[in-house]
N, C-alpha and C. Protein backbone atom coordinates (compact mmCIF):
# COMPACT_ATOMS: atom_id res chain seq x y z
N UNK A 1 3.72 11.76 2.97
CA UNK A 1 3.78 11.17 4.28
C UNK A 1 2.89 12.00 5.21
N UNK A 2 1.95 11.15 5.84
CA UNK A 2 1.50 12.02 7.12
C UNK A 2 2.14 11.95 8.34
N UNK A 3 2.14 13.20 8.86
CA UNK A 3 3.02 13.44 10.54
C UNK A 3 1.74 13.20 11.23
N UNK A 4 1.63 12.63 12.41
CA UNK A 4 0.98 12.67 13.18
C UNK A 4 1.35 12.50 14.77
N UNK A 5 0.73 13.56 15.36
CA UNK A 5 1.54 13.59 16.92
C UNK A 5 0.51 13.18 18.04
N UNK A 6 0.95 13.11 19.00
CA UNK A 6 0.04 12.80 19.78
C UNK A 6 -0.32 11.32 20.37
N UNK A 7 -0.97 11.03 20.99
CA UNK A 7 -1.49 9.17 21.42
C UNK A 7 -1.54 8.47 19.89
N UNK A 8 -2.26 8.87 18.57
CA UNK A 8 -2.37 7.81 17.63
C UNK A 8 -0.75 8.36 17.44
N UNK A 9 0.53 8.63 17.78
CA UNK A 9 1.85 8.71 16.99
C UNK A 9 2.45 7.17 17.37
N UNK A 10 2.05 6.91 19.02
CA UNK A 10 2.43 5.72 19.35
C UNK A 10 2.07 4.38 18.91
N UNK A 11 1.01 4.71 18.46
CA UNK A 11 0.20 3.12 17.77
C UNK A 11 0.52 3.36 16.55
N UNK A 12 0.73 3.93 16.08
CA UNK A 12 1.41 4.10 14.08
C UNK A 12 2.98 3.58 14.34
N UNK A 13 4.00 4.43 15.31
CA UNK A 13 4.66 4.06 15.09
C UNK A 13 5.31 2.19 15.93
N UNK A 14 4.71 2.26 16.68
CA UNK A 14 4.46 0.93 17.08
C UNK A 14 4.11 -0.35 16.16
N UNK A 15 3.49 -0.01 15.62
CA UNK A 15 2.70 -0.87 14.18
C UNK A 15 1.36 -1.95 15.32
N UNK A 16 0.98 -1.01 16.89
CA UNK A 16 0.31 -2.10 17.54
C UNK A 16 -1.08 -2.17 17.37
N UNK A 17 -1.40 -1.09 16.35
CA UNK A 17 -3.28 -0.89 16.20
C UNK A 17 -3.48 -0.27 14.82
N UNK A 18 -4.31 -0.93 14.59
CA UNK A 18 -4.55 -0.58 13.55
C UNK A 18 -5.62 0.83 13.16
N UNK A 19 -5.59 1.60 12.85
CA UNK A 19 -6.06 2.74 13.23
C UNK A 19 -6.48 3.27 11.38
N UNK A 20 -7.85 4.01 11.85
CA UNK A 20 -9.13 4.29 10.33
C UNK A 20 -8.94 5.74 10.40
N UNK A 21 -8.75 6.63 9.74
CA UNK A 21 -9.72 8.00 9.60
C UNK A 21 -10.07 8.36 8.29
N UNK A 22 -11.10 8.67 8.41
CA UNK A 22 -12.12 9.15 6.83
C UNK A 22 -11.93 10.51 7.37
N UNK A 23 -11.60 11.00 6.26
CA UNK A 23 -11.90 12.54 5.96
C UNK A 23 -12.68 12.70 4.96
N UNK A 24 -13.70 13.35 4.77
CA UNK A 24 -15.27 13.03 4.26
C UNK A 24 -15.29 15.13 3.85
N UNK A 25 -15.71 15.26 2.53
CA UNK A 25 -16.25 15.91 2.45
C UNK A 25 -17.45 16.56 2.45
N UNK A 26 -18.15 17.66 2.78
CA UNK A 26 -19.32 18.15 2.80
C UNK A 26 -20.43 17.66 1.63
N UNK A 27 -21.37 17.54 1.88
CA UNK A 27 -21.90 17.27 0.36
C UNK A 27 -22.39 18.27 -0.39
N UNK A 28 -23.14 18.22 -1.91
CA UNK A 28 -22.97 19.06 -2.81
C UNK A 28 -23.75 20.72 -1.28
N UNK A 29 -23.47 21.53 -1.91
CA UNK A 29 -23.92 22.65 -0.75
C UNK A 29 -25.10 23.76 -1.74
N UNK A 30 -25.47 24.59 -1.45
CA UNK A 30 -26.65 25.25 -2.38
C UNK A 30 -25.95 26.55 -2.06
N UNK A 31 -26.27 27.01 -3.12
CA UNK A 31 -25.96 29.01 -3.11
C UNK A 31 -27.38 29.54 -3.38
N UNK A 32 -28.23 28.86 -3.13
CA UNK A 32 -29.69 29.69 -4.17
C UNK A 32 -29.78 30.75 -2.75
N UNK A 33 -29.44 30.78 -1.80
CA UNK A 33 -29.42 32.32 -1.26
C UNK A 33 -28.35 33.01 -0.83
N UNK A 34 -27.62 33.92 -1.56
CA UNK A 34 -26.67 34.39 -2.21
C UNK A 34 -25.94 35.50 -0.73
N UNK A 35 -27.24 35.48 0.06
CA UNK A 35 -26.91 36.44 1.35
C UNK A 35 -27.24 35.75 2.51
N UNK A 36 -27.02 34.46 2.36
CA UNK A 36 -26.32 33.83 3.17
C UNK A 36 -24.96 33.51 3.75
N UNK A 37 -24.55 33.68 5.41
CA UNK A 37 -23.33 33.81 5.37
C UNK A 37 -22.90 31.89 5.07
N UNK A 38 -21.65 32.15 4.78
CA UNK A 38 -20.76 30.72 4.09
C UNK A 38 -21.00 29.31 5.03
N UNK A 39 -20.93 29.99 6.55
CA UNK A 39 -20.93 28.90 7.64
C UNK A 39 -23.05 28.75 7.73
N UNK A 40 -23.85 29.07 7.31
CA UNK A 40 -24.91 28.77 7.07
C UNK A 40 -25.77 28.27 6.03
N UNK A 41 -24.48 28.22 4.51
CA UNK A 41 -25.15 27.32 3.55
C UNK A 41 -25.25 26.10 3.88
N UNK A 42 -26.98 25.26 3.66
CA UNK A 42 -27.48 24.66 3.77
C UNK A 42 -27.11 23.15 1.93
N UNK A 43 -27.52 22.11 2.60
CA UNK A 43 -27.24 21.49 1.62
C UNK A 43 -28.08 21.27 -0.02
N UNK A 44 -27.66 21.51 -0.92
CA UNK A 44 -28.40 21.48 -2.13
C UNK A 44 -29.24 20.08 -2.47
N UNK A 45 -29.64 20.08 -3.24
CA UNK A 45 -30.75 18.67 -3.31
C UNK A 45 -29.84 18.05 -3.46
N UNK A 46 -29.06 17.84 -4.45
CA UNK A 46 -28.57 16.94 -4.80
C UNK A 46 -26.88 16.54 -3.68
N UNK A 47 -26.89 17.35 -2.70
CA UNK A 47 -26.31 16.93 -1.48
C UNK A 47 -27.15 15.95 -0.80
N UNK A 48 -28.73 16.54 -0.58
CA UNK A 48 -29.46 15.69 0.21
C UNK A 48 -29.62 14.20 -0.17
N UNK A 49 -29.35 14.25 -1.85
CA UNK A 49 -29.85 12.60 -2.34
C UNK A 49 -28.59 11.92 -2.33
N UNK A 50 -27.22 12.67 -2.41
CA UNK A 50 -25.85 12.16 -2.73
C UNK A 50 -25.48 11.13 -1.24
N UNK A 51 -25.54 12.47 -0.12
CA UNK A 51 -25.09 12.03 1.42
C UNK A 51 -25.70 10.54 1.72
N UNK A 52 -27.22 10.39 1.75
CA UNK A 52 -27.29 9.13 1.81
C UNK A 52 -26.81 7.85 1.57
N UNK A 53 -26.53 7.98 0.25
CA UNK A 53 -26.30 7.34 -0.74
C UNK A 53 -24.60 6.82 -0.20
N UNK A 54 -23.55 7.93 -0.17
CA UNK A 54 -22.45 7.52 0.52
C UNK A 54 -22.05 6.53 1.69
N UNK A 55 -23.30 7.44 2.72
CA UNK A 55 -23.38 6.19 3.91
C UNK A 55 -23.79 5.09 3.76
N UNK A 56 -24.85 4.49 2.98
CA UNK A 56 -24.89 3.01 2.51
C UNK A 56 -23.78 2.86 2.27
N UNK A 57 -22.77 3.28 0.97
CA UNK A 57 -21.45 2.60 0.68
C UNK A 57 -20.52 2.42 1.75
N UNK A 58 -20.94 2.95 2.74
CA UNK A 58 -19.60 3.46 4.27
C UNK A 58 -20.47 2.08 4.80
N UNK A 59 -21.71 2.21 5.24
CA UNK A 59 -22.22 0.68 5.86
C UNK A 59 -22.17 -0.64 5.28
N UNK A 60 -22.03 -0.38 4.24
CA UNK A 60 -22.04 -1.70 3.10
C UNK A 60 -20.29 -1.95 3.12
N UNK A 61 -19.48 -1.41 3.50
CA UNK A 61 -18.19 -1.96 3.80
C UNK A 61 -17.77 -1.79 5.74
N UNK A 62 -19.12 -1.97 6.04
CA UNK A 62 -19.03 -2.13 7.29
C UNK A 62 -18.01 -1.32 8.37
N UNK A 63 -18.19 0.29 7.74
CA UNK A 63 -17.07 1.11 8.78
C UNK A 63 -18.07 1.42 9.89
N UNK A 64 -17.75 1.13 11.28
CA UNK A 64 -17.96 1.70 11.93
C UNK A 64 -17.48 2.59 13.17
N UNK A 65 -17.87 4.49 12.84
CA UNK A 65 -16.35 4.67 13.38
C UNK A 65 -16.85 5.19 15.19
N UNK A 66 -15.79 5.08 15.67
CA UNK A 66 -15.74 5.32 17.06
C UNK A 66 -16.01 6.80 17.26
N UNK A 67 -15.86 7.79 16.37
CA UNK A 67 -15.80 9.07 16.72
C UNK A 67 -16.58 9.68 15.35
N UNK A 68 -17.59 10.55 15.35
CA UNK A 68 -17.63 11.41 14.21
C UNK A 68 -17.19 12.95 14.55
N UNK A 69 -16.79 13.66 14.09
CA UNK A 69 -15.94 14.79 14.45
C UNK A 69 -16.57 15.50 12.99
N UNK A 70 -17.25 16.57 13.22
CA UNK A 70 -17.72 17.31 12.01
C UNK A 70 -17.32 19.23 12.33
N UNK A 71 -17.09 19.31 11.59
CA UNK A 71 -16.65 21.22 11.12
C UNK A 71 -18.61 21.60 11.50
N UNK A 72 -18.58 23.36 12.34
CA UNK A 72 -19.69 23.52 12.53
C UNK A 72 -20.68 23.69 11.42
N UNK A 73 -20.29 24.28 9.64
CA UNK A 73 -20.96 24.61 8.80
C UNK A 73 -21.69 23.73 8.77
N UNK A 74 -23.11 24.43 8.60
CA UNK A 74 -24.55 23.87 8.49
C UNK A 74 -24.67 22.62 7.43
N UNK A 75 -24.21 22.99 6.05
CA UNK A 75 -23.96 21.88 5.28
C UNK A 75 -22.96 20.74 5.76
N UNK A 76 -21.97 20.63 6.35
CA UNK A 76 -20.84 19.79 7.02
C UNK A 76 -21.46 19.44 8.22
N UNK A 77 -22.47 19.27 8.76
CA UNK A 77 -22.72 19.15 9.97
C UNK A 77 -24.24 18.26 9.56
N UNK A 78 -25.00 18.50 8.26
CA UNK A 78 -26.18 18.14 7.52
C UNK A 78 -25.43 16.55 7.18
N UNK A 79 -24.26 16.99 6.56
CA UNK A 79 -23.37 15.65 5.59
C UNK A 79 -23.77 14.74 6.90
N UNK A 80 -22.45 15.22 7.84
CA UNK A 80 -22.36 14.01 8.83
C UNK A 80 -23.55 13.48 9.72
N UNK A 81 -24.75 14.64 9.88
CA UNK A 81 -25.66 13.56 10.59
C UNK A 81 -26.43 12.26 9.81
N UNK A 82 -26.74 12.68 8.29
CA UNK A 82 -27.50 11.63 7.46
C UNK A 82 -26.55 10.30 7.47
N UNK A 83 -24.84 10.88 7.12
CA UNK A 83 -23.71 9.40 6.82
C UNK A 83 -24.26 8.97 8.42
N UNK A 84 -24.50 9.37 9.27
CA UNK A 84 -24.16 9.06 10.46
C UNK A 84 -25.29 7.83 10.90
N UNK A 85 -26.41 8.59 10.46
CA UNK A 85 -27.78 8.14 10.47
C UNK A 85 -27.54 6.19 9.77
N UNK A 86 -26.94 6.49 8.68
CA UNK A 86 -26.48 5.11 8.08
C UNK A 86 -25.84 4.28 8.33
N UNK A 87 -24.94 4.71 9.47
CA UNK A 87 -23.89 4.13 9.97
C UNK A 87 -24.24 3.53 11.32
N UNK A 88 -25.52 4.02 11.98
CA UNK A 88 -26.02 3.70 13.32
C UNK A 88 -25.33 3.88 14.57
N UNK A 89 -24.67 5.82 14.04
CA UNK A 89 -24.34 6.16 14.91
C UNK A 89 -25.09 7.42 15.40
N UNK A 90 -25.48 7.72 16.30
CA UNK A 90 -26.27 8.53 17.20
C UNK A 90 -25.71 9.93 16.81
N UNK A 91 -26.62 10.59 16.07
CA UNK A 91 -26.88 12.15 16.09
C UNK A 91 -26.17 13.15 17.11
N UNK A 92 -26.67 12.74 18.23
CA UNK A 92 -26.27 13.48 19.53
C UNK A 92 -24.68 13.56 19.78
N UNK A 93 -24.11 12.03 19.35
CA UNK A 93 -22.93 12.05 19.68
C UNK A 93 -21.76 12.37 18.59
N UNK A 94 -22.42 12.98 17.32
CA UNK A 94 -21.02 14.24 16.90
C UNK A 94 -20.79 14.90 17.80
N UNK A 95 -19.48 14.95 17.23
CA UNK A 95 -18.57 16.27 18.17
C UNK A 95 -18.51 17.38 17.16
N UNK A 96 -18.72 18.30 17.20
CA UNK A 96 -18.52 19.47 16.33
C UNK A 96 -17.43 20.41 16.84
N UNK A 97 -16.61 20.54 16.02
CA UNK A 97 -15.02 21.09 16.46
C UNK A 97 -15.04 22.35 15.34
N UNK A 98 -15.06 23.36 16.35
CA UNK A 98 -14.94 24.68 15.83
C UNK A 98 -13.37 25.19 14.69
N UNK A 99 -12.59 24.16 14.70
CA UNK A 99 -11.28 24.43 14.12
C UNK A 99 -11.58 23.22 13.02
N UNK A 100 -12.69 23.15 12.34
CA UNK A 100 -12.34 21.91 11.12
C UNK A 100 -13.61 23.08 9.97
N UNK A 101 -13.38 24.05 10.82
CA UNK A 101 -14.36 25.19 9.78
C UNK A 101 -12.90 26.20 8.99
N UNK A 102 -12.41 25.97 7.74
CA UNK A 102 -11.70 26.85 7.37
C UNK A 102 -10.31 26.89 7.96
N UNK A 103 -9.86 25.80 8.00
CA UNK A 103 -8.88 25.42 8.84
C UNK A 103 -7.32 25.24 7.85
N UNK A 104 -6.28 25.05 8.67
CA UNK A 104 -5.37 24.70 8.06
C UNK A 104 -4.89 23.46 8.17
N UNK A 105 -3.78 22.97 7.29
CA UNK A 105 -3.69 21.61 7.85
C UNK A 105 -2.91 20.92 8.92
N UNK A 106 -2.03 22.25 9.63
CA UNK A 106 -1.76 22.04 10.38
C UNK A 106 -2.39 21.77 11.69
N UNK A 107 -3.50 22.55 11.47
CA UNK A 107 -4.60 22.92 12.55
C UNK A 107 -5.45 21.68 12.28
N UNK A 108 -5.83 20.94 11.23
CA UNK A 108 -6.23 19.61 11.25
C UNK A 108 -5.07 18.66 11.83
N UNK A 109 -3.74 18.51 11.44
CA UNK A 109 -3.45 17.38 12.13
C UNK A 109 -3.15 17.49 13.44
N UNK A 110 -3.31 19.08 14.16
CA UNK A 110 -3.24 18.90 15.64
C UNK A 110 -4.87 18.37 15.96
N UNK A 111 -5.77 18.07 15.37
CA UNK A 111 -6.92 17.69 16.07
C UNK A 111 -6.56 16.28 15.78
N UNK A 112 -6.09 15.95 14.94
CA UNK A 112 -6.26 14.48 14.77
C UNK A 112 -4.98 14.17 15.98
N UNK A 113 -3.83 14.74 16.23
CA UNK A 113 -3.32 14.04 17.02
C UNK A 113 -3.45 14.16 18.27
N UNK A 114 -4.77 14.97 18.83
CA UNK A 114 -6.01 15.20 19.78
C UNK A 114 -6.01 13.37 20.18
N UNK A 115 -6.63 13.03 18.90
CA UNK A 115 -7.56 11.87 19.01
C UNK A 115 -6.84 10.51 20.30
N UNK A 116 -7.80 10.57 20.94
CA UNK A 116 -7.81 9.11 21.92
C UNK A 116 -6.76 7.84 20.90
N UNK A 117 -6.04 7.49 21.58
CA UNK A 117 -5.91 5.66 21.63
C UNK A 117 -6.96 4.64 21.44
N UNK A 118 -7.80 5.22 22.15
CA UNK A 118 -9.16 3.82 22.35
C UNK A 118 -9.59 4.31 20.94
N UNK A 119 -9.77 5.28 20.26
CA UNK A 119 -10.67 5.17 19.25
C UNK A 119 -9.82 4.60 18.08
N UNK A 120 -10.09 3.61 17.69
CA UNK A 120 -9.54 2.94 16.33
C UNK A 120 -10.12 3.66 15.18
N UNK A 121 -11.42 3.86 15.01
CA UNK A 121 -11.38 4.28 13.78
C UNK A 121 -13.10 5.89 13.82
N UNK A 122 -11.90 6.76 13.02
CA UNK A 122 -12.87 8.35 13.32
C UNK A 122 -12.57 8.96 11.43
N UNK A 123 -13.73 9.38 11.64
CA UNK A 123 -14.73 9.83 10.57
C UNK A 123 -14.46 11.40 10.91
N UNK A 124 -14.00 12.10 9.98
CA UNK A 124 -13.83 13.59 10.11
C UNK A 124 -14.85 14.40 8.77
N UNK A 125 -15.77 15.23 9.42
CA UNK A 125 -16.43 15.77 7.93
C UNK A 125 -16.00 17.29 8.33
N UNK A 126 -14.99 17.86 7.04
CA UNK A 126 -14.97 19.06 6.53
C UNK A 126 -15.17 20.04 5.18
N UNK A 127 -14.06 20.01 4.80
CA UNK A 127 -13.98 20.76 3.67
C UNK A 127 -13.10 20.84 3.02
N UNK A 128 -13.06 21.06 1.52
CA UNK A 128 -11.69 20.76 0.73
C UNK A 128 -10.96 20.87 0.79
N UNK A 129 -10.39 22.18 1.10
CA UNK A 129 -9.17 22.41 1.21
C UNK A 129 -7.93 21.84 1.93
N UNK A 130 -8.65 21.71 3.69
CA UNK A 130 -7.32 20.56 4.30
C UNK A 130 -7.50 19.81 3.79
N UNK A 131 -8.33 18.71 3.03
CA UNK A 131 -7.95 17.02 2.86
C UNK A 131 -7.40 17.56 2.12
N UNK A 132 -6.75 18.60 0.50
CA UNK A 132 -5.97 18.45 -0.75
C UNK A 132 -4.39 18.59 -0.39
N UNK A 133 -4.61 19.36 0.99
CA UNK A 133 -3.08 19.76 1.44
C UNK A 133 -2.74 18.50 2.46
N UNK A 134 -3.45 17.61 3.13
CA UNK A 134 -3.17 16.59 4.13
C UNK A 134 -2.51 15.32 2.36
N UNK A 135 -3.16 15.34 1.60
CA UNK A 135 -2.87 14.13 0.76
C UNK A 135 -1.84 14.74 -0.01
N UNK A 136 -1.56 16.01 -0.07
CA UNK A 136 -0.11 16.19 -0.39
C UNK A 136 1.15 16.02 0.49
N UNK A 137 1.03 15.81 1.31
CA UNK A 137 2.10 15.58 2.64
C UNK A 137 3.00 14.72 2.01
């Protein structure tokens, strides 16, 4: 079960909106420079050819989300502008949220229950670890 608090608690438990969030992982990431710090690995090729490729499948089922919300790491921030790019949503207007870098999941579902009313449906790009502990709930 997910808890969620905040403005989307009232429209869930209401049953009056129907409400989207993707939690999206980073794509593949590169280590080929080994002294690089973690929040500055850059994406590996086969991130660069994968990410695209996703956002067609995200446009080709016609999501389009009201909010992209991306973790600052360079690779997580690479993911969401290309999906974003596909989705024909404007670059400029990620939000980059300093608490979706290495986070917990508690600390993710207080951002999500951050989230506006008006936005029906938001696109979150982070990192593995909260989505494995959010889908265990």
């Amino acid at each position: 079960m997910l808890l969620v608090s905040g403005p989307w608690q009232n429209a869930v438990a209401e049953g009056s909106m129907k409400k989207t969030l993707l939690l999206v992982r980073h794509a593949k990431s590169s280590w080929d420079d080994v002294a690089l710090p973690d929040k500055e690995r850059p994406l590996a090729d086969r991130g660069k050819r994968d990410a695209p490729m996703m956002g067609k499948r995200l446009a080709k089922r016609q999501v389009k989300p009201d909010l992209i919300l991306s973790s600052p790491a360079r690779r997580t921030l690479s993911t969401a502008e290309i999906i974003a790019k596909e989705l024909n949503y404007k670059a400029e207007d990620i939000v980059v949220d300093e608490r979706l870098y290495t986070t917990e999941a508690d600390m993710l579902l207080g951002v999500i229950g951050e989230l506006s009313d008006k936005q029906k449906c938001v696109t979150l790009f982070g990192h593995n670890p909260e989505a494995l502990v959010l889908w265990r709930r």
